[in-house]
Protein backbone atom coordinates (compact mmCIF):
# COMPACT_ATOMS: atom_id res chain seq x y z
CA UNK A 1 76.65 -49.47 -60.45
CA UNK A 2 73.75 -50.48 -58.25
CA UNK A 3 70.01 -48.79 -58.87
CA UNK A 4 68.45 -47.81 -55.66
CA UNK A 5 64.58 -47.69 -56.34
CA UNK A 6 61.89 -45.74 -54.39
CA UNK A 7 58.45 -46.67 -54.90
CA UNK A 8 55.26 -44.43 -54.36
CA UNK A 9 51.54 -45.19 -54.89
CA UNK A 10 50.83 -41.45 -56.18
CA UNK A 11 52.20 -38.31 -57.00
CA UNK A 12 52.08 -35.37 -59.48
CA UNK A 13 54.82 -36.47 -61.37
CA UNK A 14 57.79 -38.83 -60.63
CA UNK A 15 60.22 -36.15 -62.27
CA UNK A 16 58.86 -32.99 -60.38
CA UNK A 17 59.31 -35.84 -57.36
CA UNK A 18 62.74 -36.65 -58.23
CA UNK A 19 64.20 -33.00 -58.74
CA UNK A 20 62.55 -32.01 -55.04
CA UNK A 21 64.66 -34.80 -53.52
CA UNK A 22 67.87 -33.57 -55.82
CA UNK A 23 66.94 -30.21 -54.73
CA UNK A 24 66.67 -31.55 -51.00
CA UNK A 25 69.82 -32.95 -50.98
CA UNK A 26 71.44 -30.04 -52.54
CA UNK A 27 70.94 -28.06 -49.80
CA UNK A 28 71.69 -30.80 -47.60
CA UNK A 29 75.41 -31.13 -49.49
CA UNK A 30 74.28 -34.23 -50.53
CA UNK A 31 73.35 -36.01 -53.80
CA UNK A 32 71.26 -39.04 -55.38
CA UNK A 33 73.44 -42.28 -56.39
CA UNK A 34 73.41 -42.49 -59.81
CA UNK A 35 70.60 -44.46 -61.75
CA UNK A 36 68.35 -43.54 -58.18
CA UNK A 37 64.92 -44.47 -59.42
CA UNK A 38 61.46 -43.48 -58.25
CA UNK A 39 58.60 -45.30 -59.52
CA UNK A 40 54.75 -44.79 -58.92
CA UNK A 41 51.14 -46.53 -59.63
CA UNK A 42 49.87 -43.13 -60.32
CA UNK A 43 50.65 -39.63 -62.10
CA UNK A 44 48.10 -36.61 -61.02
CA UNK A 45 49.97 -34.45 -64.02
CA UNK A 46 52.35 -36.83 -65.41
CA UNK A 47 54.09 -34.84 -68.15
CA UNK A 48 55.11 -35.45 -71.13
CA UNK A 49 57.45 -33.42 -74.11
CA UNK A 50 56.86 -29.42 -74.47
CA UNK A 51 53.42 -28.79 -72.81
CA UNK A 52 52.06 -32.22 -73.57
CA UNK A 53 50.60 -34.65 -70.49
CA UNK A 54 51.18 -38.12 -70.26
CA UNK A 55 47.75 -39.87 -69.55
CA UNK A 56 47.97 -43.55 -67.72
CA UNK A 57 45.53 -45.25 -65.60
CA UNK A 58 46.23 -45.94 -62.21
CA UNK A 59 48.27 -49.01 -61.60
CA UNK A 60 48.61 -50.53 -64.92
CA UNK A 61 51.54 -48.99 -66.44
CA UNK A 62 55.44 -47.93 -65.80
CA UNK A 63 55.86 -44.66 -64.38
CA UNK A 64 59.37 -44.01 -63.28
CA UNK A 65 62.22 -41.14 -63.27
CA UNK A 66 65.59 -41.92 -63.09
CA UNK A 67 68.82 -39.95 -62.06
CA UNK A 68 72.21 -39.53 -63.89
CA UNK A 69 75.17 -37.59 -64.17
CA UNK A 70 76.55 -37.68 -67.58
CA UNK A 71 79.64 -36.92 -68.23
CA UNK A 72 79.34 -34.74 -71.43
CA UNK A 73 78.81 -31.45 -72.02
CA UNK A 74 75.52 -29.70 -73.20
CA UNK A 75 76.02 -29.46 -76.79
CA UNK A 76 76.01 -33.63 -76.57
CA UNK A 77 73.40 -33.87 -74.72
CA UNK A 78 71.50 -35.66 -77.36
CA UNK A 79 73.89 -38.72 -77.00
CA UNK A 80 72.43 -38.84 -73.61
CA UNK A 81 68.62 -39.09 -75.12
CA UNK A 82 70.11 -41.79 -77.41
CA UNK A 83 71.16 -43.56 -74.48
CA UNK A 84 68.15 -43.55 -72.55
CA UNK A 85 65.86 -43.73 -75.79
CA UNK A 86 67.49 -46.99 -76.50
CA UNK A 87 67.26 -48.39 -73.04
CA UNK A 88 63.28 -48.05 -73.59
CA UNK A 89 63.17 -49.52 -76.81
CA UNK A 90 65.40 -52.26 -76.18
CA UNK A 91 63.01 -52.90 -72.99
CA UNK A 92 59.61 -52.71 -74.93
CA UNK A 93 61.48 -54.83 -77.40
CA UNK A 94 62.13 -57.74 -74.83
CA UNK A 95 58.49 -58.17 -74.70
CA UNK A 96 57.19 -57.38 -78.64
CA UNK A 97 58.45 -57.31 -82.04
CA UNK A 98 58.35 -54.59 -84.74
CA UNK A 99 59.40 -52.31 -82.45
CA UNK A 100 60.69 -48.33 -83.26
CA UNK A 101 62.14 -45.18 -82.25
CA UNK A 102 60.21 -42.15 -83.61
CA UNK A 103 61.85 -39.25 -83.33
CA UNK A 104 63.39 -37.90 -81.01
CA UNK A 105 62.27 -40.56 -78.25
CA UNK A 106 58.82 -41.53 -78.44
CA UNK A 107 58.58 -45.68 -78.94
CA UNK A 108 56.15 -47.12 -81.43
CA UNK A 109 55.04 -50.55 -82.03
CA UNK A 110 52.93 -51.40 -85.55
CA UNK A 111 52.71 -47.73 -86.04
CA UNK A 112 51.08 -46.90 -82.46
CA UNK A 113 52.58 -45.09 -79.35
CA UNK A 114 53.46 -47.36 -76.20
CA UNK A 115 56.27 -45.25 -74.30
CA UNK A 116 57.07 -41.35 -73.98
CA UNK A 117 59.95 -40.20 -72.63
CA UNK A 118 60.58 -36.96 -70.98
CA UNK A 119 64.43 -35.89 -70.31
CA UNK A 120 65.34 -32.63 -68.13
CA UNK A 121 68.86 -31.73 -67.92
CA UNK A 122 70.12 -29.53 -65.36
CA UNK A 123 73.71 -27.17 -66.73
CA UNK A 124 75.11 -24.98 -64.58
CA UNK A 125 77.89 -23.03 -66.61
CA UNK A 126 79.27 -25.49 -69.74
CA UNK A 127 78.55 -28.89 -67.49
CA UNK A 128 75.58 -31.15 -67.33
CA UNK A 129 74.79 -31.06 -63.50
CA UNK A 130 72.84 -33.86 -63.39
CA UNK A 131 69.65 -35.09 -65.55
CA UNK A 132 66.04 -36.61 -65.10
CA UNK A 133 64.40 -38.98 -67.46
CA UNK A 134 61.35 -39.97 -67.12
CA UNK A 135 59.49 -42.58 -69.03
CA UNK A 136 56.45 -43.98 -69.07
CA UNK A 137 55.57 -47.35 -70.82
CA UNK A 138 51.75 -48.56 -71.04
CA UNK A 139 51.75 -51.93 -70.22
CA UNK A 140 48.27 -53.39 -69.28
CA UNK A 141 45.76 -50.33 -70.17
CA UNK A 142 43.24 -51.66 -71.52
CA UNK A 143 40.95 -48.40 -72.78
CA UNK A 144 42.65 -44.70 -73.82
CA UNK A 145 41.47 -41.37 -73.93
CA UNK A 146 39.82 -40.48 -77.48
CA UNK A 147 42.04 -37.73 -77.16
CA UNK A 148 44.85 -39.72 -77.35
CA UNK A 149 45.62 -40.77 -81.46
CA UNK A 150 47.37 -43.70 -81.39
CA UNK A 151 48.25 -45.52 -78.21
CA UNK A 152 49.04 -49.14 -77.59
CA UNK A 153 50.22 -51.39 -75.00
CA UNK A 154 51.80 -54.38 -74.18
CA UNK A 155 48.66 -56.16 -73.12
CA UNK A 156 46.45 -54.69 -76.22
CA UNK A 157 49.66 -56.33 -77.97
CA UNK A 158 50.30 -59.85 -76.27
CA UNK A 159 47.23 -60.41 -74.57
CA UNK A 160 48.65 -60.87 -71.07
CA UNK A 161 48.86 -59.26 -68.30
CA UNK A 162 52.26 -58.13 -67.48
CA UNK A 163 54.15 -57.55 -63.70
CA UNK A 164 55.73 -53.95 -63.83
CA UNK A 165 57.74 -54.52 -61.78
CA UNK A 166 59.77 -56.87 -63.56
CA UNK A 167 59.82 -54.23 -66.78
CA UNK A 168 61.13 -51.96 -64.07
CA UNK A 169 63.97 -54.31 -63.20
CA UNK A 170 64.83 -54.98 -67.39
CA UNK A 171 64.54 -51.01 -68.08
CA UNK A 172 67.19 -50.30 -65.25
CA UNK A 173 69.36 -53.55 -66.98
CA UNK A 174 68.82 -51.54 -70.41
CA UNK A 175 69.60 -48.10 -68.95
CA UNK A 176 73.01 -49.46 -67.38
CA UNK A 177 74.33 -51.28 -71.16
CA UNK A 178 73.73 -48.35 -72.52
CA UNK A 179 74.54 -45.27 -70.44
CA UNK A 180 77.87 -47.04 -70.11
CA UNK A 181 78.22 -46.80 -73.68
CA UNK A 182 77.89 -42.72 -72.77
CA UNK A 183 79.99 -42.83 -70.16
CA UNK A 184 83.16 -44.52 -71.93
CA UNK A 185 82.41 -42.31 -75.35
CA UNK A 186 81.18 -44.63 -77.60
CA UNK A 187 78.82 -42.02 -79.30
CA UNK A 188 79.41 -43.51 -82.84
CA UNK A 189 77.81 -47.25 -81.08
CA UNK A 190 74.78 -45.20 -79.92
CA UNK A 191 74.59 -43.21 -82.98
CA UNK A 192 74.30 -46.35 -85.01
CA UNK A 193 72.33 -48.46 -82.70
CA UNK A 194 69.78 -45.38 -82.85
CA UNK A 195 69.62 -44.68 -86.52
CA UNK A 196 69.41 -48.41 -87.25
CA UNK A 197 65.98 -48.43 -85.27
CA UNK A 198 64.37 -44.95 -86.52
CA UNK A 199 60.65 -44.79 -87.30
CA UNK A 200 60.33 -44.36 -91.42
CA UNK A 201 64.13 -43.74 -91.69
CA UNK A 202 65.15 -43.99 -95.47
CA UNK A 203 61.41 -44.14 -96.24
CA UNK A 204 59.30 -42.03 -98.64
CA UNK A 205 56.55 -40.60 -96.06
CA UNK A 206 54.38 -37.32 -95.90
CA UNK A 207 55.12 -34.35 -93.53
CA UNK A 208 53.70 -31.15 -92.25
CA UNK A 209 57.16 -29.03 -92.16
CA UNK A 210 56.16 -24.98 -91.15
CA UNK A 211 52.60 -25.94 -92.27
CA UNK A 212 53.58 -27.31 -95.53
CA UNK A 213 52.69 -30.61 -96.64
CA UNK A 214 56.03 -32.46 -97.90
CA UNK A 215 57.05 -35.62 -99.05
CA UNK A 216 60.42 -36.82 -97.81
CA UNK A 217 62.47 -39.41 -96.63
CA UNK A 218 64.33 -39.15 -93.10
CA UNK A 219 68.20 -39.67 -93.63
CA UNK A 220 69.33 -39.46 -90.18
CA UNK A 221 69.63 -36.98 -86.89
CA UNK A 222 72.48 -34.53 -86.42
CA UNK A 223 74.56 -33.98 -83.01
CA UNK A 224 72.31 -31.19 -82.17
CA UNK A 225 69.17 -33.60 -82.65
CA UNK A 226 67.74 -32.10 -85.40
CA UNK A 227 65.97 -34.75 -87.58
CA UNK A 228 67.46 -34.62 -91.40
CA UNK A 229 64.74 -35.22 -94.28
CA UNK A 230 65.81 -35.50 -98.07
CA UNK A 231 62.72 -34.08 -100.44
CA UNK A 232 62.23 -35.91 -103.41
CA UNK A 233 63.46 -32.92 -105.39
CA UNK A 234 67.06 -33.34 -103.62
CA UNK A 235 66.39 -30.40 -100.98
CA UNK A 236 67.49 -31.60 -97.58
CA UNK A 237 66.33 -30.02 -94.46
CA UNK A 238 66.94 -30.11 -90.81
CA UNK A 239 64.38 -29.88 -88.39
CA UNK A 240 63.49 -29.72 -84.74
CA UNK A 241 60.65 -30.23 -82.50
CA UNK A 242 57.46 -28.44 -83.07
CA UNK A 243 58.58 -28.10 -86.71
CA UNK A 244 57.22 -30.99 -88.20
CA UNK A 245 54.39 -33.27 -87.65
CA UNK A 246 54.26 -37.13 -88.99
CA UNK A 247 51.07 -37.48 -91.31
């Protein structure tokens, strides 16, 4: 499978970018080859889970989108985020240690954010038409936003400056091992993989669940993508996004 790649100084957002050429070719009876990347120095509105932007300075870090297919059916489509969230970690890993997935696909290093990922599937009756992911990674931002609690990058980490491009190259590398693994059903290998590498997983840790402070230890994530805590008084609960907040 061979990644064409498309790159553009600035946009609004390299996923609103990608699904106006999907849409474009649509209507043209045409589609994207699969793992069709577009890449850019600069987001006007990058984007980034629910209503939340994704702030980068011009030029210094990884802004791409990338287009797939999968071949499973919407109530698996969290396999697909373990796919891709993998691909980024394993990427971010290449280049730093102590390196995590917090759920459900945000990528931390020593407790701070470096990569957000933002995944848009389209389903037309019980099939996955075709699906965006965006990610962006910071890689040699210097200075953040105040606004921004905990961010990090691979420069604030190493101390060099890094090419993109080249993390570009190794996230497409990534995103091929593992979307393979989606394509030939090997959800249990992803599952694993995924679990193996969660932020505080099996760890004691305090949480804001439906405004209530709890302590509790993540046990794992279920096929819907719900995140599964244990309290300590034996309680388990299942939770999505917006539900609970990492203290």
């Amino acid at each position: 499978m061979k990644s064409l790649q498309h790159h553009i100084e600035k946009t609004d957002s390299t996923n609103l970018l990608l699904k106006k050429i999907i849409d474009y070719k649509a209507q043209n009876n045409s589609q994207l080859p699969e793992l069709f990347t577009i890449f850019a120095d600069e987001q006007t509105s990058g984007r980034g889970l629910a209503t939340n932007k994704w702030e980068s300075e011009a030029g210094q870090n990884l802004l791409c989108s990338i287009y797939f297919r999968p071949p499973i059916s919407p109530d698996r489509q969290f396999a697909f985020n373990q796919s891709f969230t993998l691909a980024v970690f394993k990427t971010v890993l290449q280049f730093v240690n102590n390196v995590k997935i917090k759920w459900p696909n945000d990528i931390y290093v020593n407790d701070r954010k470096i990569a957000g990922i933002l995944i848009e599937h389209q389903i037309i009756g019980e099939n996955i038409a075709h699906t965006v992911a965006g990610v962006g990674i910071n890689v040699n931002q210097d200075f953040f936003s105040e606004n921004l609690p905990n961010p990090t990058s691979l420069k604030l980490i190493t101390g060099e400056n890094l090419i993109i491009s080249h993390i570009l190259d190794v996230l497409v590398k990534n995103c091929k091992f593992f979307y393979d693994k989606l394509v030939f059903g090997q959800f249990d290998e992803l599952d694993s993989e995924y679990l193996k590498n969660l932020y505080r997983i099996d760890k004691i840790s305090d949480y804001k669940i439906h405004g209530e402070i709890i302590a509790a230890k993540i046990t794992g994530v279920n096929n819907y993508g719900q995140l599964l805590l244990e309290k300590t008084d034996g309680e388990f609960i299942a939770c999505n996004l917006k539900e609970i907040v990492f203290l």
